[in-house]
Protein backbone atom coordinates (compact mmCIF):
# COMPACT_ATOMS: atom_id res chain seq x y z
CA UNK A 1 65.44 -15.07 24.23
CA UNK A 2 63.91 -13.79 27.43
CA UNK A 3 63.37 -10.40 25.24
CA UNK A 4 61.82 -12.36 22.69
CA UNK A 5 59.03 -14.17 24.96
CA UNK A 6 58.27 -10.52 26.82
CA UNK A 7 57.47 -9.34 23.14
CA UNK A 8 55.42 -12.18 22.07
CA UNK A 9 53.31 -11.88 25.33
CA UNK A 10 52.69 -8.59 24.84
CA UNK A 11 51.36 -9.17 21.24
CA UNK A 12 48.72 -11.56 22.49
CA UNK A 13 47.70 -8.82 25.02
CA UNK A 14 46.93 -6.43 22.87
CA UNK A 15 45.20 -8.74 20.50
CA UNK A 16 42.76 -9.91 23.46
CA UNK A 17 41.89 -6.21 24.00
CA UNK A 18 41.34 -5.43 20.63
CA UNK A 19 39.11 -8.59 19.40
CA UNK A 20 35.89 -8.02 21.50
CA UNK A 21 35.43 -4.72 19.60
CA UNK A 22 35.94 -6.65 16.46
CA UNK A 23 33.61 -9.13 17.38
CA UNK A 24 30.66 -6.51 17.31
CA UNK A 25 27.74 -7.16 15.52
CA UNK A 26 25.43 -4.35 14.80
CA UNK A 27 22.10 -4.90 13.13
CA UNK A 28 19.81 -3.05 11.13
CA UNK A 29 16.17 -3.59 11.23
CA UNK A 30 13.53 -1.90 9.22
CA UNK A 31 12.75 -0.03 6.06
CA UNK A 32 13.02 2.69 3.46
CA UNK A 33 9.72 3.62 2.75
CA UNK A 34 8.71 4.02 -1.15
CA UNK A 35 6.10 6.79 -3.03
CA UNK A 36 5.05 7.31 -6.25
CA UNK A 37 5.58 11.07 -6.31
CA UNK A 38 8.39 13.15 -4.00
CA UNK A 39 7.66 16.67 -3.82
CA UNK A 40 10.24 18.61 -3.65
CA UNK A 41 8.89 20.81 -1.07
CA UNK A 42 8.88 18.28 1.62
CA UNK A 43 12.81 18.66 1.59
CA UNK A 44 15.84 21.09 2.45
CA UNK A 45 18.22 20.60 -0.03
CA UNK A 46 20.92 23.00 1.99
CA UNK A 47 20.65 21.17 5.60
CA UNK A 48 19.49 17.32 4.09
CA UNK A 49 16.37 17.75 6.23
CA UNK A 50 13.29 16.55 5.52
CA UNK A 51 9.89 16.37 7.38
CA UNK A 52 8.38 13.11 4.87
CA UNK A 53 9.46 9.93 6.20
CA UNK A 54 12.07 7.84 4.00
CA UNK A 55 13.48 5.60 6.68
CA UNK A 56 12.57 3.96 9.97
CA UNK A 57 15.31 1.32 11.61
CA UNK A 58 16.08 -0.31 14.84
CA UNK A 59 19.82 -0.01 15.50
CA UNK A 60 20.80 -2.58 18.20
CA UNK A 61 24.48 -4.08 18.86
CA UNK A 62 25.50 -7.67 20.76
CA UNK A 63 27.72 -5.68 22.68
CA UNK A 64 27.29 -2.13 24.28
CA UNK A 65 28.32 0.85 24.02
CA UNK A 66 29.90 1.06 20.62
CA UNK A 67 31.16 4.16 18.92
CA UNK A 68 29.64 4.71 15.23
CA UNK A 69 28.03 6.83 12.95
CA UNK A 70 25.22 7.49 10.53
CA UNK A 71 25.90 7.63 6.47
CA UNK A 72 22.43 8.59 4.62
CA UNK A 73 23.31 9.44 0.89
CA UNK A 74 20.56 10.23 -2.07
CA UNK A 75 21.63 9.61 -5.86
CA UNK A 76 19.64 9.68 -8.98
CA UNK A 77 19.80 8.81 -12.46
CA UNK A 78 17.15 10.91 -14.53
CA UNK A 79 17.95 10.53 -18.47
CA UNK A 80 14.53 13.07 -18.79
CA UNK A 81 17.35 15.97 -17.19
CA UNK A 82 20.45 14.23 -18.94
CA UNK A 83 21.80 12.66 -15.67
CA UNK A 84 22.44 9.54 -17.12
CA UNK A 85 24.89 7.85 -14.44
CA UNK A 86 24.19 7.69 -10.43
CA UNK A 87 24.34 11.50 -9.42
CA UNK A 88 24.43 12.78 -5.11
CA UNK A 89 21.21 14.71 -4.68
CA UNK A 90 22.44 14.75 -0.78
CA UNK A 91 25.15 12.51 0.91
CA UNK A 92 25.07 13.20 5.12
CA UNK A 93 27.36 11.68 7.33
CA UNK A 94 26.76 12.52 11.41
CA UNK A 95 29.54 13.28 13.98
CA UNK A 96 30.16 9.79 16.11
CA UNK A 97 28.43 9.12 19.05
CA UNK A 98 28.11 5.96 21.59
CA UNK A 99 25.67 3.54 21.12
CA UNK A 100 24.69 2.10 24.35
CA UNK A 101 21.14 0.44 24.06
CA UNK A 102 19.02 0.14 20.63
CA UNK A 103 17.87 3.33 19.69
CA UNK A 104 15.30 4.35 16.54
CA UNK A 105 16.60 5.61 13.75
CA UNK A 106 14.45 7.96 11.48
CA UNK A 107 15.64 10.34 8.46
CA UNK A 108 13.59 13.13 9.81
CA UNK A 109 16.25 13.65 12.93
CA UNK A 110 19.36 13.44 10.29
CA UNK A 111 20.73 16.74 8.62
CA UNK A 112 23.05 18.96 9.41
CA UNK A 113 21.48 20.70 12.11
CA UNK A 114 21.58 18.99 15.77
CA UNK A 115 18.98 16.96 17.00
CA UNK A 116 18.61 14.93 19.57
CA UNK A 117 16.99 11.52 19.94
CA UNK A 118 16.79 8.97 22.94
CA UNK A 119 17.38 5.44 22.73
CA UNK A 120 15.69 2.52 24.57
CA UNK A 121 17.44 1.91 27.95
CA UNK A 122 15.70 2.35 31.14
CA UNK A 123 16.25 4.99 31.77
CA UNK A 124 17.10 6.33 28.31
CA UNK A 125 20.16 7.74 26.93
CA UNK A 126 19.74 11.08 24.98
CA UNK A 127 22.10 11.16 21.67
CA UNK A 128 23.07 14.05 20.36
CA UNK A 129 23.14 14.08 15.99
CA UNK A 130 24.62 16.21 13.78
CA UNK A 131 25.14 15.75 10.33
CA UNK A 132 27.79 16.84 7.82
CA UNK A 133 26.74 17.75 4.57
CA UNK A 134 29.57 15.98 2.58
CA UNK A 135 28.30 16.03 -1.12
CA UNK A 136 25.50 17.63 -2.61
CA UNK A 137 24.02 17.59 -6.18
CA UNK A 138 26.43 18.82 -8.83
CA UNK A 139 25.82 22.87 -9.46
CA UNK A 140 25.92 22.12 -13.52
CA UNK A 141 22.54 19.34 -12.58
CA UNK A 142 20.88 22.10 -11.00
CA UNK A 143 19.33 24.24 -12.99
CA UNK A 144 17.86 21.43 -15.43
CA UNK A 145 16.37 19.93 -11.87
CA UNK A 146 14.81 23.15 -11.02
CA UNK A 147 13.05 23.77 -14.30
CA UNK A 148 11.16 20.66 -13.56
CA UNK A 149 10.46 21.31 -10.40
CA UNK A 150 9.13 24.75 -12.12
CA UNK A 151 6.96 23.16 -14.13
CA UNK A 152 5.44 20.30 -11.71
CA UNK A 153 6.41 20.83 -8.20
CA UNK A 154 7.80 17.16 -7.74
CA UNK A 155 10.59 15.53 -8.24
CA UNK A 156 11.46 14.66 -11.90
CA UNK A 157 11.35 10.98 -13.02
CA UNK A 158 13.96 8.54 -12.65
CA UNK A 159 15.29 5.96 -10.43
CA UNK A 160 16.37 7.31 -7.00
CA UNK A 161 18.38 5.27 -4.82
CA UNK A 162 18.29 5.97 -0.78
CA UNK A 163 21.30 4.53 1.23
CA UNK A 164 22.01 3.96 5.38
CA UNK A 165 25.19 2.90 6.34
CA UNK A 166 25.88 2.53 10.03
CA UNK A 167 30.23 3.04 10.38
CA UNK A 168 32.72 2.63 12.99
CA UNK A 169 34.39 5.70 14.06
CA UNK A 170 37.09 4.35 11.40
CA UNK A 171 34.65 4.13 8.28
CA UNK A 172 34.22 0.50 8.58
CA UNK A 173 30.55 -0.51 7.46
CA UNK A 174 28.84 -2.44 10.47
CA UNK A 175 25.52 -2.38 9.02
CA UNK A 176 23.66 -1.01 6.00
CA UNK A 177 20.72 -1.33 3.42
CA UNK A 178 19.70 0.35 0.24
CA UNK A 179 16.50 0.47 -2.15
CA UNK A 180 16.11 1.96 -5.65
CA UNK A 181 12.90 3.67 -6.49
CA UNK A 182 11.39 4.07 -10.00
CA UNK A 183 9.78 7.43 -9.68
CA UNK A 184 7.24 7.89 -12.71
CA UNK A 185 4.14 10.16 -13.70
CA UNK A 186 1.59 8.54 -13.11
CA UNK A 187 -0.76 8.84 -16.70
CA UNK A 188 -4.69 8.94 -16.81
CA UNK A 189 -6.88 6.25 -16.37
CA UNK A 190 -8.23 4.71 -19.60
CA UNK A 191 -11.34 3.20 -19.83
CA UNK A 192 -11.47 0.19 -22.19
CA UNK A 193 -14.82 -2.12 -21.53
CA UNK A 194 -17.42 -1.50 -21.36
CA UNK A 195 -19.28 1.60 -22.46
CA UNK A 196 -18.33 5.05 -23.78
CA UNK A 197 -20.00 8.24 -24.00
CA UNK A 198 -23.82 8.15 -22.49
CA UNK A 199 -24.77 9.21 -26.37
CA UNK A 200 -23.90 6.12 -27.24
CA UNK A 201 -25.48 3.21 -24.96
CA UNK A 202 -27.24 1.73 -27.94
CA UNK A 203 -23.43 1.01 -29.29
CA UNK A 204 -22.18 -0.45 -25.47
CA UNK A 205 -24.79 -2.82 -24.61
CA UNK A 206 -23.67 -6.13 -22.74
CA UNK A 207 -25.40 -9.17 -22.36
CA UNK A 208 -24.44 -10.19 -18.83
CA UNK A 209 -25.34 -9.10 -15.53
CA UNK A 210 -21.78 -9.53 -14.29
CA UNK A 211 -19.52 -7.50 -16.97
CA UNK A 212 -15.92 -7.38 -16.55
CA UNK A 213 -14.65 -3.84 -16.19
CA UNK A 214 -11.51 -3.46 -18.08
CA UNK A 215 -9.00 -0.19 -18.31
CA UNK A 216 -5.63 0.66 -18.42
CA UNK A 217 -3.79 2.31 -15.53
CA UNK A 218 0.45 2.39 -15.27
CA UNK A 219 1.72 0.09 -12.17
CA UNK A 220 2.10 2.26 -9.42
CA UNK A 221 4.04 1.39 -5.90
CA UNK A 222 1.95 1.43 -2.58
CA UNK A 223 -1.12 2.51 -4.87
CA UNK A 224 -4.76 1.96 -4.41
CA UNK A 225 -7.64 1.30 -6.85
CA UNK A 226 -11.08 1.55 -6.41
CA UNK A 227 -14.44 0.91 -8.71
CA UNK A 228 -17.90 2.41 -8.03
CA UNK A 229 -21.04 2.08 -10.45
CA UNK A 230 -24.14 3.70 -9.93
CA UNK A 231 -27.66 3.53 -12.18
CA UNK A 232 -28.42 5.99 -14.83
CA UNK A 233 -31.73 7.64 -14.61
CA UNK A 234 -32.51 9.95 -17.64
CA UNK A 235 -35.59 11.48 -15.88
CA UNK A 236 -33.56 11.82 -12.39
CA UNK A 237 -30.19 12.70 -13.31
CA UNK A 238 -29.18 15.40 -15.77
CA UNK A 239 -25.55 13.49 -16.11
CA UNK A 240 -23.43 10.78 -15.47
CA UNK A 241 -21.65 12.80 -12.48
CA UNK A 242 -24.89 13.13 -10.96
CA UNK A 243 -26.04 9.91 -11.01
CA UNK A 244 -22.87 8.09 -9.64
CA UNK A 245 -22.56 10.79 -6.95
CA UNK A 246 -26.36 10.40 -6.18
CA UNK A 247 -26.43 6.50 -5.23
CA UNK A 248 -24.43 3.37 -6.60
CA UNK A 249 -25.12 0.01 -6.82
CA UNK A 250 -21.50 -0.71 -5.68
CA UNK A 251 -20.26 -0.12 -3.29
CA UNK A 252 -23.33 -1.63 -1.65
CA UNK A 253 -22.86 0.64 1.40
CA UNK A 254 -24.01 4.03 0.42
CA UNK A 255 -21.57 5.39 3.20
CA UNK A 256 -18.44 4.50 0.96
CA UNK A 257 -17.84 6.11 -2.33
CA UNK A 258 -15.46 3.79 -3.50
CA UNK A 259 -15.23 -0.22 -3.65
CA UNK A 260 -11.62 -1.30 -3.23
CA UNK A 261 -9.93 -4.06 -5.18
CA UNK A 262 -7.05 -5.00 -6.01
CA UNK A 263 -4.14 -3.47 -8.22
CA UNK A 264 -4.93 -5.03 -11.67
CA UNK A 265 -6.61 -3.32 -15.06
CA UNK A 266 -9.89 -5.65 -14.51
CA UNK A 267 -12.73 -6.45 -12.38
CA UNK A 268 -16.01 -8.53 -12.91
CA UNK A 269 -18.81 -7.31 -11.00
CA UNK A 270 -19.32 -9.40 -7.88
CA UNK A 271 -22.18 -11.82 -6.99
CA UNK A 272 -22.40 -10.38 -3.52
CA UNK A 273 -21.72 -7.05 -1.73
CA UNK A 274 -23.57 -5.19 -4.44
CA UNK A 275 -26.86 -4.41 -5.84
CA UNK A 276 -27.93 -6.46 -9.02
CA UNK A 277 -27.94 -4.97 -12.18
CA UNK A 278 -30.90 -5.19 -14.18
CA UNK A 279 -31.56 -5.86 -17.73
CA UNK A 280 -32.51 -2.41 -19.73
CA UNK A 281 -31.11 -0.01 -17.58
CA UNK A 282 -28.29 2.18 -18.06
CA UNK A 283 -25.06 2.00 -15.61
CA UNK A 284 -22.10 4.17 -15.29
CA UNK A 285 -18.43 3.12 -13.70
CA UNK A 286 -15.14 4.80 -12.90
CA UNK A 287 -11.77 3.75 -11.59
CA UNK A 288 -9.74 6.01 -9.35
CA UNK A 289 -6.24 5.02 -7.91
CA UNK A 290 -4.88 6.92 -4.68
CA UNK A 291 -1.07 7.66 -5.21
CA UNK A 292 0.89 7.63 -1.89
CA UNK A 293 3.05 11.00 -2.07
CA UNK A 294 5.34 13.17 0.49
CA UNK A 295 2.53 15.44 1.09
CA UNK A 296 0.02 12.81 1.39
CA UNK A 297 -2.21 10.15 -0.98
CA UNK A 298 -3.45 12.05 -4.28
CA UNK A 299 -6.51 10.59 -6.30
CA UNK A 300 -6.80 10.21 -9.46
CA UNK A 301 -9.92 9.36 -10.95
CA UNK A 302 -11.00 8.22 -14.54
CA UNK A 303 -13.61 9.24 -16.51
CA UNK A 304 -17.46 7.97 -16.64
CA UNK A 305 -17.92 5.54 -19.35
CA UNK A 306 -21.81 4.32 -19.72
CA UNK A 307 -23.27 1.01 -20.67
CA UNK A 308 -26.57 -0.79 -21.09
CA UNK A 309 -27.43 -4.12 -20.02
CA UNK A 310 -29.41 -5.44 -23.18
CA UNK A 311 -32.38 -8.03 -22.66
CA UNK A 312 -32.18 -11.28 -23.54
CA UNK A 313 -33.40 -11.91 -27.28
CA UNK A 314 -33.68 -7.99 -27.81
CA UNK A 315 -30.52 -7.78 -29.91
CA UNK A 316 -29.65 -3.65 -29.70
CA UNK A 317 -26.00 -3.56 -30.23
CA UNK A 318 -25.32 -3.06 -34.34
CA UNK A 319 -22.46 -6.08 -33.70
CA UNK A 320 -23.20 -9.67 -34.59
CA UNK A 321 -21.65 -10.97 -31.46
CA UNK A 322 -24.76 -10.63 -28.79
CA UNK A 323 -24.26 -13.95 -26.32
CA UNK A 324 -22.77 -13.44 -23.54
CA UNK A 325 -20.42 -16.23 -23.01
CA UNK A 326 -19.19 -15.05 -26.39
CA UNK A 327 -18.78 -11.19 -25.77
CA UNK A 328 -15.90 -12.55 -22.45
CA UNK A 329 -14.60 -15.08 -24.81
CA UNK A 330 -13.66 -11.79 -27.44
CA UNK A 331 -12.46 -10.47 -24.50
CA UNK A 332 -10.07 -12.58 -23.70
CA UNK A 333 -9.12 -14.29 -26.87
CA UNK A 334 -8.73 -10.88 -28.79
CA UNK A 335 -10.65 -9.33 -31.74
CA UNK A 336 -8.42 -11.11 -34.44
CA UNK A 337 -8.43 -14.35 -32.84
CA UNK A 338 -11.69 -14.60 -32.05
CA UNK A 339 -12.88 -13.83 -35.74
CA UNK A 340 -10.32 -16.13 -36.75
CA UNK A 341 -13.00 -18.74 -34.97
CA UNK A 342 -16.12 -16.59 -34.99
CA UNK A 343 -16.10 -14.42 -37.49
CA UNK A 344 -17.73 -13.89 -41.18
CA UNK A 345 -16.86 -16.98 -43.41
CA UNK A 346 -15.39 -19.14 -40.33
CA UNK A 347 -15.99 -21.96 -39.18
CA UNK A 348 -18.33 -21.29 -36.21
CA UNK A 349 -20.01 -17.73 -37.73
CA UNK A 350 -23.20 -17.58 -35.90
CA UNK A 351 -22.59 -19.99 -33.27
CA UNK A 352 -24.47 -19.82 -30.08
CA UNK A 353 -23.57 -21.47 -26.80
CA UNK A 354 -26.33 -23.82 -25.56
CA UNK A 355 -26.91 -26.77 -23.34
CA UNK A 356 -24.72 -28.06 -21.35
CA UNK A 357 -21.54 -26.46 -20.52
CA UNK A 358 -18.46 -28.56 -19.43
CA UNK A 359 -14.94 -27.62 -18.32
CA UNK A 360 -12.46 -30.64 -17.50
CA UNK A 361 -15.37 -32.97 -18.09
CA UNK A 362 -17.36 -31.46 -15.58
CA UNK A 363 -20.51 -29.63 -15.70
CA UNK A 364 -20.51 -25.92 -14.63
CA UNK A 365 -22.53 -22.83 -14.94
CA UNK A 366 -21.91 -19.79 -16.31
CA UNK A 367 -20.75 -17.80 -13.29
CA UNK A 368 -17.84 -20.34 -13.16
CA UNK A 369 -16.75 -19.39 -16.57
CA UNK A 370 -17.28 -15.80 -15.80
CA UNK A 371 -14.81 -16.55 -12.87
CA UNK A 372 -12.53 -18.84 -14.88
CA UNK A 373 -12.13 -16.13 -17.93
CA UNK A 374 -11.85 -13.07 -15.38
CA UNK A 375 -8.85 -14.87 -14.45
CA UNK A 376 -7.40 -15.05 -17.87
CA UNK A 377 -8.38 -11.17 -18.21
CA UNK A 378 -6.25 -10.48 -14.52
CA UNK A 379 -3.15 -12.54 -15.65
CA UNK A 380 -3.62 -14.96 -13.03
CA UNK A 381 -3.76 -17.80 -15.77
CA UNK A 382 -2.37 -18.09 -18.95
CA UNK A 383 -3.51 -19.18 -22.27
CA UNK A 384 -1.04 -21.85 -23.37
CA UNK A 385 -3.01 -22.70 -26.97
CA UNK A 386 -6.56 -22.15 -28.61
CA UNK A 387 -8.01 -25.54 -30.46
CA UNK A 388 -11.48 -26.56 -31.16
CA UNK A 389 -13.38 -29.93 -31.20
């Protein structure tokens, strides 16, 4: 019996020792940082090293020092190379080392060479890190990968998934995070509304002083889009180029080249922070986005389109539909549904919008439709139904 109660004592010995460590709680805080295109130049497929940054994390603890280690793996699934099911591009897992005071955590300082970082005590503690390569891409992946990277230089598309893990010595997972990227081409800008080639401004008049801009651009991650439009002037300017790289009527601050908006395929000129546009005269507009990438933001700029802006009760366009509450409203509502009301042989053929204009019973101008139907164009409001009284 005595036997029996040494035995039992000594199991709730240990147990006190060993539940502190247990008790541990070790936190992640931070990021994985996303780009539309990852060149593959900006990393070293043989050592995991890369000089772009993918990650940025505070590691901290409740408790210090603790023992762990690093886990950074990088899978794919590209069905454009045939890799149709999560594939390592580059899994790294670093030799333990002590934690004893939060310390920063950036991909740049993992791989399989050494490195060594310093965490945040006062004074602080250097750490030394090296990484062990533990799997890399499959041999039989590699030579569709580098035909693509032949061909482009970046990274081909897919979805690419980056992974942290923070261990115990053990392999236990104290902390961790993950994010999938959709990496994609980005394709062309395409200019929709309004204009077209300078040749033909008589066919791309508007009737509005505050047009809404519309293209089509593919979503794009961490992107930026910008608008500029600058005044034609056939005895000044020998081309489009020239004239919206001479001076623009937006941006209003000749020092910018670019006005920045926001990430959506369209954009009604604004009542303020620009110069008016004026009735007869010809305009050009382009859209650019900025891409962010791992060797820095790319631009990619549309083409020129040109319009006119016609003047009132000088019908120029070869079109019936000349009003310009009526030119948003086929804008929005569509070509066939608008004819469906409009149209030849409809009810409301040669309608045109006078008097008094009402939304919700109450009165309004026409800059607060232009604002209300803008906001049908941008998908911030939806048409639930069409019906007419």
């Amino acid at each position: 019996m005595r036997q029996l109660k040494k035995y039992i004592t000594f199991v709730i010995i240990i147990l006190a020792v060993i539940r502190p460590v247990d008790a541990q709680n070790v936190m992640l805080s931070g990021d994985i940082y996303e780009y539309a295109t990852y060149y593959v130049s900006s990393f070293d497929l043989n050592t995991g090293g890369t000089n772009v940054q993918i990650f940025r994390y505070q590691l901290t603890s409740d408790e210090y020092p603790v023992p762990v280690r690093i886990r950074f793996r990088a899978s794919l699934v590209s069905p454009s190379l045939g890799i149709s099911s999560p594939s390592t591009i580059i899994e790294i897992v670093t030799d333990p080392f002590d934690l004893k005071a939060p310390v920063i955590l950036d991909n740049r300082d993992i791989s399989s060479e050494t490195t060594t970082i310093y965490d945040m005590a006062s004074p602080p503690n250097s750490i030394q890190i090296t990484g062990q390569v533990v799997d890399r891409l499959d041999p039989s992946q590699v030579d569709a990968i580098l035909q693509s990277i032949l061909a482009s230089g970046k990274i081909a598309d897919g979805e690419y998934t980056f992974e942290i893990q923070i261990q115990s010595v053990s392999g236990q997972i104290l902390a961790s995070d993950a994010k999938t990227i959709v990496v994609q081409s980005p394709v062309s800008i395409s200019l929709e509304y309004p204009g077209g080639v300078l040749a033909d401004t008589l066919d791309n008049v508007v009737y509005t002083t505050f047009p809404i801009f519309q293209w089509f651009s593919q979503p794009c991650a961490g992107c930026n889009t910008f608008i500029r439009v600058a005044e034609y002037d056939p005895v000044v300017h020998s081309s489009l180029e020239d004239a919206i790289d001479d001076q623009r009527v937006l941006p209003l601050n000749q020092n910018e080249s670019w006005y920045l908006i926001d990430n959506i395929n369209s954009f009604q000129y604004p009542f303020s922070g620009a110069f008016p546009l004026e009735e007869g005269k010809i305009y050009g507009w382009q859209v650019m986005m900025t891409l962010p990438t791992t060797s820095g933001a790319e631009e990619m700029p549309s083409s020129i389109f040109a319009f006119k802006i016609g003047t009132a009760g000088n019908v120029e366009t070869t079109g019936t539909v000349t009003n310009p509450l009526l030119l948003m409203l086929q804008q929005v509502l569509g070509e066939d549904q608008f004819n469906a009301f409009f149209g030849v042989g409809n009810e409301f053929q040669g309608f045109n919008p006078t008097g008094q204009i009402e939304i919700n019973g109450i009165t309004v101008d026409e800059t607060s439709v232009n604002y209300l139907l803008n906001q049908i164009l941008s998908n911030n409001y939806q048409i639930q139904s069409v019906g007419v009284e």
